[in-house]
Protein backbone atom coordinates (compact mmCIF):
# COMPACT_ATOMS: atom_id res chain seq x y z
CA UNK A 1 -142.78 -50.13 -64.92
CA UNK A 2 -140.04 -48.36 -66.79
CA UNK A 3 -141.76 -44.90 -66.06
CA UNK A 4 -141.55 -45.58 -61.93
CA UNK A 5 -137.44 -46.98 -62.81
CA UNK A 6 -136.66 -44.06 -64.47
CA UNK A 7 -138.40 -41.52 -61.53
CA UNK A 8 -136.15 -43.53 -59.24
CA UNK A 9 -132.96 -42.65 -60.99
CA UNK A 10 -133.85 -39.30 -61.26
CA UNK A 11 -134.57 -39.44 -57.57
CA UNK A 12 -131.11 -40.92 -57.12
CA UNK A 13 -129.55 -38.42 -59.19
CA UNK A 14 -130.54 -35.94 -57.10
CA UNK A 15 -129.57 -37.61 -53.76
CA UNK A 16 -126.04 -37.99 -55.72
CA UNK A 17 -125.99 -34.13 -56.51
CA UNK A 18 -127.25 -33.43 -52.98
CA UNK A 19 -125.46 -35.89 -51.30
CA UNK A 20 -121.59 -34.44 -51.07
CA UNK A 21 -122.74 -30.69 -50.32
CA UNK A 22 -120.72 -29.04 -47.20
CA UNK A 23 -120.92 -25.90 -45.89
CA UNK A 24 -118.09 -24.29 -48.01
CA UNK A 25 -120.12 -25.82 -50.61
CA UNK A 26 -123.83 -24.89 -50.93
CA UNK A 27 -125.59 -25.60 -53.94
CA UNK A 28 -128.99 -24.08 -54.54
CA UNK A 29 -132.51 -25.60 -55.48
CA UNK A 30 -132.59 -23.36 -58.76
CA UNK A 31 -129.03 -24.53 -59.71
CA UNK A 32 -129.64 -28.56 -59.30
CA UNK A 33 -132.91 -28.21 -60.88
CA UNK A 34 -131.68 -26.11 -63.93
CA UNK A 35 -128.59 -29.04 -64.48
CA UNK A 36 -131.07 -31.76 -64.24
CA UNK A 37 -134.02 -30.32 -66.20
CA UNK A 38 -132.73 -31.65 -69.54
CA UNK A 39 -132.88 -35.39 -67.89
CA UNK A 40 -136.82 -35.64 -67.39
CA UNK A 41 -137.73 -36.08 -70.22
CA UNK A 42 -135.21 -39.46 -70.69
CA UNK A 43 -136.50 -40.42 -66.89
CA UNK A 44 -140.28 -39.64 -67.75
CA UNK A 45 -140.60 -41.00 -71.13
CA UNK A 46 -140.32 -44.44 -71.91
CA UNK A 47 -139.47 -44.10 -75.93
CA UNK A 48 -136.71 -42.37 -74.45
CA UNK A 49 -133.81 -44.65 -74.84
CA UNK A 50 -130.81 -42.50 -73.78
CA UNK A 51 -130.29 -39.77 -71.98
CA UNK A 52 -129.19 -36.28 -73.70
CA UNK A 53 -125.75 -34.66 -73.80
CA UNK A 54 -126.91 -32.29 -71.73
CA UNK A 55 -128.46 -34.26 -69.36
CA UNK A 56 -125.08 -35.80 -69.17
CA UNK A 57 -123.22 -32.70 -68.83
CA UNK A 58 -125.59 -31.24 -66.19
CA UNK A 59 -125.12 -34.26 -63.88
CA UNK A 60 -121.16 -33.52 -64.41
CA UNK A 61 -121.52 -30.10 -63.66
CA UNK A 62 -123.19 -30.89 -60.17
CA UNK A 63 -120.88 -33.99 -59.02
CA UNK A 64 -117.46 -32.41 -60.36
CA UNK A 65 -117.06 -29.46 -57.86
CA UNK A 66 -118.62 -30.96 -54.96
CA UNK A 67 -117.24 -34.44 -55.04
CA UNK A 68 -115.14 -34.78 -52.58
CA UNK A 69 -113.28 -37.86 -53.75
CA UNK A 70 -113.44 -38.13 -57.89
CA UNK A 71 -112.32 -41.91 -58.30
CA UNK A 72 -115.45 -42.90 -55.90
CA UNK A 73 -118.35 -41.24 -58.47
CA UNK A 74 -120.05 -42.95 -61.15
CA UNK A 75 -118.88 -42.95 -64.46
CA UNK A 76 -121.54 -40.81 -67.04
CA UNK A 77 -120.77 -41.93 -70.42
């Protein structure tokens, strides 16, 4: 049960990373999925209890440029 939660944030992430893109904007395949690489193995393993510092600061890196409006994203802590 906490396997399949965790998949679904992951899938969420990237809907949040994906989600703000414009044309001026494009972010590739390779670059979301070499920011979020360091989260799967928080959202795939249940021991798992946090996720890393660089999970955190890949999620950062692929909100900050392309979010259009700052005080509207989640905070990472």
């Amino acid at each position: 049960m906490a396997g399949l939660m965790k998949l679904e944030c992951l899938v969420f992430i990237y809907m949040i990373a994906a989600g703000p893109i414009t044309a001026k904007a494009a972010l590739s395949c390779g670059e979301v999925n070499s920011n979020l690489k360091p989260c799967t193995g928080y959202l795939t393993n249940g021991a798992i209890t946090s996720p890393s510092p660089q999970c955190c600061n890949g999620v950062r890196k692929l909100n900050g440029p392309y979010n259009p409006r700052p005080s509207a994203s989640l905070p990472l802590h």
